[in-house]
Protein backbone atom coordinates (compact mmCIF):
# COMPACT_ATOMS: atom_id res chain seq x y z
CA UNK A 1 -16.38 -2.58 64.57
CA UNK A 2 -13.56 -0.50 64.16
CA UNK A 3 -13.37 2.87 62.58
CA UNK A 4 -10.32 4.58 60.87
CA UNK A 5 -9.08 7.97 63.52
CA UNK A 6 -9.39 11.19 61.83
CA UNK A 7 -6.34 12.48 60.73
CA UNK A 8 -4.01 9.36 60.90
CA UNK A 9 -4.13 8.09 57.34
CA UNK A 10 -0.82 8.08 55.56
CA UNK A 11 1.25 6.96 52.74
CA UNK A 12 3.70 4.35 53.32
CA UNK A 13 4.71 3.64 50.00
CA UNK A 14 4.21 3.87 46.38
CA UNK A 15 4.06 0.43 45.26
CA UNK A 16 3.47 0.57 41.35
CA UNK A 17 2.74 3.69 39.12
CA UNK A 18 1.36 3.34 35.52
CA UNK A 19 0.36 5.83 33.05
CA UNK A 20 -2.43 5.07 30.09
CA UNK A 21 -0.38 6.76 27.55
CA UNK A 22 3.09 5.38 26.47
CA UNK A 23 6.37 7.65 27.25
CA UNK A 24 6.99 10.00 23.96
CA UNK A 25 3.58 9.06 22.60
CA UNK A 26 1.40 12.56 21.95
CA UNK A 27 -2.06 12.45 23.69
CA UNK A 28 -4.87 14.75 24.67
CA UNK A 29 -5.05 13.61 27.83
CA UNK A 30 -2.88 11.56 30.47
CA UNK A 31 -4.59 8.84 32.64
CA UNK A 32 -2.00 7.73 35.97
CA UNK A 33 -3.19 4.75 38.04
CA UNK A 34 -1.36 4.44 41.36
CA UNK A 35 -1.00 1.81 43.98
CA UNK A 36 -0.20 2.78 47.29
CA UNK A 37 0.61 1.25 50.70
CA UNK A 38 -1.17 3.24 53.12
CA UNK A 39 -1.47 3.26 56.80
CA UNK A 40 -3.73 4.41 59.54
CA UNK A 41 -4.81 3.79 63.24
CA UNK A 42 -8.09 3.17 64.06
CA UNK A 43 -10.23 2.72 67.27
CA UNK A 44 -12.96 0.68 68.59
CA UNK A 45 -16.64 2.26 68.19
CA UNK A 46 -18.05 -0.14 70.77
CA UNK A 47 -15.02 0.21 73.58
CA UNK A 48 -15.21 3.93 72.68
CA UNK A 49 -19.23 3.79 73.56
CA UNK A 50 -18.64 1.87 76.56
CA UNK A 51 -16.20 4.02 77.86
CA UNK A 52 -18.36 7.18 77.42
CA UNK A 53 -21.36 5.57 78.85
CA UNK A 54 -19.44 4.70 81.75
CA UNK A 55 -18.19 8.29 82.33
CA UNK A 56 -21.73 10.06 82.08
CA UNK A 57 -23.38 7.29 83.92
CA UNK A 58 -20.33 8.26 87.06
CA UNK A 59 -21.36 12.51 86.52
CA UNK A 60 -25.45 11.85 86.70
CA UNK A 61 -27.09 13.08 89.49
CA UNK A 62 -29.13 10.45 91.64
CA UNK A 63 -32.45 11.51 90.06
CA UNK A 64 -31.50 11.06 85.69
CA UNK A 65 -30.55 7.78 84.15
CA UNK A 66 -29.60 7.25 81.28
CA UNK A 67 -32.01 5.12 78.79
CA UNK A 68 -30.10 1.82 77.95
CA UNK A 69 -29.26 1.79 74.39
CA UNK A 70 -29.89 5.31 73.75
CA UNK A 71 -25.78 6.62 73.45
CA UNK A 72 -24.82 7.50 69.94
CA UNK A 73 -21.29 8.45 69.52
CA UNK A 74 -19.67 10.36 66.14
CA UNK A 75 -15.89 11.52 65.41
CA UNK A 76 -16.27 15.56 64.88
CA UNK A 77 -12.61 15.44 65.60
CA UNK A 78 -9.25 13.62 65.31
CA UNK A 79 -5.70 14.17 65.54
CA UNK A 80 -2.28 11.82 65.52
CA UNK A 81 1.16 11.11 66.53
CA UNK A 82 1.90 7.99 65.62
CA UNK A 83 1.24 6.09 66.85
CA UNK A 84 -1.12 7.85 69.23
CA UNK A 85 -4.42 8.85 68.20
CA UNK A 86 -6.64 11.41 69.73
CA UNK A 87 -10.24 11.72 68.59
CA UNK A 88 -13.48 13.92 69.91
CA UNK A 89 -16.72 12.57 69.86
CA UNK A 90 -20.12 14.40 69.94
CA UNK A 91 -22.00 12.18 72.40
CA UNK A 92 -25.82 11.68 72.12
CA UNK A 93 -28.30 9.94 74.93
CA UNK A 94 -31.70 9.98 76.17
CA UNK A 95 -31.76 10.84 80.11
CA UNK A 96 -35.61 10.33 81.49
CA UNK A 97 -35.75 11.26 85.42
CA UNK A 98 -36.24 7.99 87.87
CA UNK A 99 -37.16 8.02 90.96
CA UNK A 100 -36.77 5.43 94.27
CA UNK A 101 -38.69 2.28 93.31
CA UNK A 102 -39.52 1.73 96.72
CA UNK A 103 -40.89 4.94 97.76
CA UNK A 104 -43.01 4.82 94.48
CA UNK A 105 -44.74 1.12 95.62
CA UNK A 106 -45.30 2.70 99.41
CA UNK A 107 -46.65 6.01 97.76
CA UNK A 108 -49.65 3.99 96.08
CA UNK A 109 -49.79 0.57 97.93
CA UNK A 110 -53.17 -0.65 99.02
CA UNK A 111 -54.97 2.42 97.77
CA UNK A 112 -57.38 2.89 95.24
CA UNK A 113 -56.17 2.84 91.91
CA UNK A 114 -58.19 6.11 90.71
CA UNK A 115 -55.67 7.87 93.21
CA UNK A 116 -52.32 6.16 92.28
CA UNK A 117 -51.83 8.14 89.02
CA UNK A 118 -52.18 11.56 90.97
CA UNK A 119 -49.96 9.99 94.09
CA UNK A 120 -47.35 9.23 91.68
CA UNK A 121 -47.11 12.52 89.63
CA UNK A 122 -47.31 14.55 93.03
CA UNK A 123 -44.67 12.81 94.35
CA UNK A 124 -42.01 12.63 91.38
CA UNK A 125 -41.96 14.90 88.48
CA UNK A 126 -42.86 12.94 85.58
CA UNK A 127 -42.89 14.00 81.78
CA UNK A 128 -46.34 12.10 80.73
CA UNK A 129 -49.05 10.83 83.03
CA UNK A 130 -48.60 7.30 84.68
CA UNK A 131 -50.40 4.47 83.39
CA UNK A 132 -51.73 2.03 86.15
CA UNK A 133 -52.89 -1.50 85.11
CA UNK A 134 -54.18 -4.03 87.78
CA UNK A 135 -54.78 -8.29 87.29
CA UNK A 136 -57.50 -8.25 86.77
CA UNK A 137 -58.46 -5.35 85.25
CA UNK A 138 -61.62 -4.63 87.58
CA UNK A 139 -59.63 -4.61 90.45
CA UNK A 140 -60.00 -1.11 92.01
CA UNK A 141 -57.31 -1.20 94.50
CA UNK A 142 -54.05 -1.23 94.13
CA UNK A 143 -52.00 -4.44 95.59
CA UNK A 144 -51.20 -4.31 99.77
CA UNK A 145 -47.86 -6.36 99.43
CA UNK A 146 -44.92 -4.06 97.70
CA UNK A 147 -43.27 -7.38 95.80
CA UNK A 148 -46.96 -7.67 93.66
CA UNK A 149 -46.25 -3.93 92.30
CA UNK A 150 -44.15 -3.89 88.89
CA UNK A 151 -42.69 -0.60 87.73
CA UNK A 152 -42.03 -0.17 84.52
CA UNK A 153 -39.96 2.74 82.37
CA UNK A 154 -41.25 3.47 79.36
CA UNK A 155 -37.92 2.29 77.52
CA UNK A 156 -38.24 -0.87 79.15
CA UNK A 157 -41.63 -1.39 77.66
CA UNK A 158 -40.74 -0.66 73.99
């Protein structure tokens, strides 16, 4: 959807006033309703969250991606001149590390699965140990042909 820009409400007009207690009439207190025209810019969240992801996903290095899903953007800032709006966003994402997909499968690829973890973490830094599953189960050796090897990130799991 679209938010409202920080800073670029403002009054257009004054469309009716009206006051809860007559003209000349004593009272304790005074009660003013107001209707107003009022006008402000606003932006796109999701074009704004596109545009950001695109820009850290250009500044990465090879080695980080960022998780899909994971960017959070909020206005800390905003400024106008109409009708030009300027807003600063504080930009949150999850980066996890990645590594070549292909040089993982040849790392581990007919070998015994007992060794694959340890190949794998030796080879790539990784945050949390590797979990291996073969079909079957039993099987103790890891597949010979690369296409019958799956990675999987954890975020692509979940």
């Amino acid at each position: 959807g679209f938010e409202l820009a920080p800073g670029s409400l403002r009054l257009r007009e004054i469309v009716d006033e009206r006051y809860d207690v007559g003209l000349g009439e004593a009272a304790d207190s005074l009660g003013l309703t107001l209707t107003l025209m009022v006008e402000g810019l606003a932006y796109s969240l999701p074009l704004a969250t596109d545009t950001a992801e695109q820009e850290i996903r250009s500044t990465l290095p090879e080695n980080r991606l960022l998780v899909p899903g994971s960017l959070t953007l909020e206005a800390v800032e905003g400024s106008s001149d109409w009708p030009a709006i300027e807003v600063t966003f504080a930009v949150r994402g999850s980066l996890v590390k990645t590594a070549d997909q292909d040089l993982l499968r040849r790392s581990v690829l007919g070998g015994p699965k007992s060794q694959a973890a340890d190949r794998l973490v030796n080879l790539i830094e990784l945050d949390q140990e590797p979990q291996i599953e073969t079909s079957p189960g039993w099987l103790p050796w890891i597949p010979w042909l690369r296409m019958r090897i799956d990675i999987k990130w954890v975020w692509e799991s979940a």
